[in-house]
Protein backbone atom coordinates (compact mmCIF):
# COMPACT_ATOMS: atom_id res chain seq x y z
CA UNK A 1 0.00 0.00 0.00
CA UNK A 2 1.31 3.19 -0.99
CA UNK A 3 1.54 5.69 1.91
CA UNK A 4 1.23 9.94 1.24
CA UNK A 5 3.99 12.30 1.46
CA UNK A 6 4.33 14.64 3.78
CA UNK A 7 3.66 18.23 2.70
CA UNK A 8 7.40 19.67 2.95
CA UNK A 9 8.45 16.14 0.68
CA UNK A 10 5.52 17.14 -1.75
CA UNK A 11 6.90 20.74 -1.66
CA UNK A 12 10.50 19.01 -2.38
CA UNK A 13 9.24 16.81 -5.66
CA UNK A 14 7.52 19.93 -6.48
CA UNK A 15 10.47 22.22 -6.66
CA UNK A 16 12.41 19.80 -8.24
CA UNK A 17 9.79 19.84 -10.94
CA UNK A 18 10.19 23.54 -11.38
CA UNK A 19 13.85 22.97 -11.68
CA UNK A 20 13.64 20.39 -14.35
CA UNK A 21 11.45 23.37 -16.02
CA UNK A 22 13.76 25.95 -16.08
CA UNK A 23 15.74 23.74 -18.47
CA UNK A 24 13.26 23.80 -20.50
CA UNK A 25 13.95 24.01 -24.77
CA UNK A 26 11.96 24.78 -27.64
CA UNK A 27 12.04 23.13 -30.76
CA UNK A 28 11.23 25.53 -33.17
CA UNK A 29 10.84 29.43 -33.47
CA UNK A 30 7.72 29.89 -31.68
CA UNK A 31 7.28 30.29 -27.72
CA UNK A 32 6.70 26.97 -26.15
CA UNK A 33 5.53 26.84 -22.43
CA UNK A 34 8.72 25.11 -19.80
CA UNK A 35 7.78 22.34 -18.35
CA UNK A 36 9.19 19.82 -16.04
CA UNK A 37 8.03 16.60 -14.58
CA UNK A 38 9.57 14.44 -11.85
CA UNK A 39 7.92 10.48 -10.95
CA UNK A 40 7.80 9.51 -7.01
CA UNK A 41 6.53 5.95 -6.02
CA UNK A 42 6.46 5.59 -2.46
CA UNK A 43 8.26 8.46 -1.39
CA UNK A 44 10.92 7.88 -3.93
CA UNK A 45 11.84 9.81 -6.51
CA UNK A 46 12.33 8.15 -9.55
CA UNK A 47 12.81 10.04 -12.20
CA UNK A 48 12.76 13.57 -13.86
CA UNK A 49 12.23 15.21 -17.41
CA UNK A 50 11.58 18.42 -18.72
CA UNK A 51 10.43 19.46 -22.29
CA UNK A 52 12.43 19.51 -24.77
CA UNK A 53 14.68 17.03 -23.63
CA UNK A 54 14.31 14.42 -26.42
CA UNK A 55 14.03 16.32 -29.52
CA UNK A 56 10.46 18.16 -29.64
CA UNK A 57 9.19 15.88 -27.10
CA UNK A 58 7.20 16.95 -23.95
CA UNK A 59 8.80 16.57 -20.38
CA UNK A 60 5.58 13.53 -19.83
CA UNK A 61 6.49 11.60 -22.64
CA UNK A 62 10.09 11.61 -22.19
CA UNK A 63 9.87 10.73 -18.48
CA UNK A 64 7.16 7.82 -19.56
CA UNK A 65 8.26 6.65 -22.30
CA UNK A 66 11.83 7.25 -22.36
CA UNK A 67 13.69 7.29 -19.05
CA UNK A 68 10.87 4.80 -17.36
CA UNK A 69 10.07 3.24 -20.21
CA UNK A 70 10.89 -0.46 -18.65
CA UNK A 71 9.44 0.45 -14.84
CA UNK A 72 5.84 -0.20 -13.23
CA UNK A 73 4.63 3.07 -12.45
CA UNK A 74 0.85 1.86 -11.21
CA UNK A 75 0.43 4.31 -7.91
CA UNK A 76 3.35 6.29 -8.69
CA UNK A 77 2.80 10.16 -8.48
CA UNK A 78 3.84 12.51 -11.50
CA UNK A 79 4.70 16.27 -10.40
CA UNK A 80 4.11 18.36 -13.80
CA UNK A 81 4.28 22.07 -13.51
CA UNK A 82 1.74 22.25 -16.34
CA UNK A 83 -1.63 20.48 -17.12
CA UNK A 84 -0.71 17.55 -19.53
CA UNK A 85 -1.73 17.95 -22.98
CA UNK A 86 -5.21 16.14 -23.75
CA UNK A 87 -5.16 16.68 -27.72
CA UNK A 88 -2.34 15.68 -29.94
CA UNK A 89 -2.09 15.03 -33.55
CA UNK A 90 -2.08 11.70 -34.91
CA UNK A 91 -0.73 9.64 -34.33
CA UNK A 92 1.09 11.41 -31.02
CA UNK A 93 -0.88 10.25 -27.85
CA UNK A 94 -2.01 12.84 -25.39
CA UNK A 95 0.54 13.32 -22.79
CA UNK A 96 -2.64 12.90 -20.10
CA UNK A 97 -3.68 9.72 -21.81
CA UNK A 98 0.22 8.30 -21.20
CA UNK A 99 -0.23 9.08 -17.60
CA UNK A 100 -3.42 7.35 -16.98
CA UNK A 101 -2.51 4.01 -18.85
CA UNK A 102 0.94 3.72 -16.73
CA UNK A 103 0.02 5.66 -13.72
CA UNK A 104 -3.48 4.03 -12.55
């Protein structure tokens, strides 16, 4: 059973989200919001990502699909300092739909 974090250790994967932001890069000419995304299972932190990353991908998918790729991530929490995209075009998945199929 998984157990909550505290508030300060949620505060903690938090910032380190925001850090993973600031390193943020677009991939083209237009402005391109920074995003940054860290995975905690049980208090643990697992990973981190941030867009841009991989090559015009988004921080989700290159923390999902990239760096975790290979890990079980059912009740793991994902810190994103931005809603995950719910529209992509095909045949891209929706960063949100990622997150529910390896998350729950």
């Amino acid at each position: 059973m998984a157990t909550e974090a505290s508030p300060s250790l949620e505060r903690s994967f938090m910032k380190q989200a925001v850090s993973e932001a600031r390193e943020s890069k677009s991939e083209d000419a237009r402005p391109h919001p920074h995003v940054g995304a860290v995975a905690v299972k049980m208090g643990r932190l697992l990973d981190s990502a941030h867009r841009g990353e991989r090559a015009g991908a988004h921080a989700e998918y290159t923390l999902l699909e990239t760096k975790l790729k290979d890990q079980t991530l059912a009740g793991a929490t994902i810190y994103t300092t931005l809603e995950p995209c719910t529209t992509r075009s095909h045949p891209k998945v929706p960063c949100a739909d990622r997150l529910v199929e390896r998350v729950l």
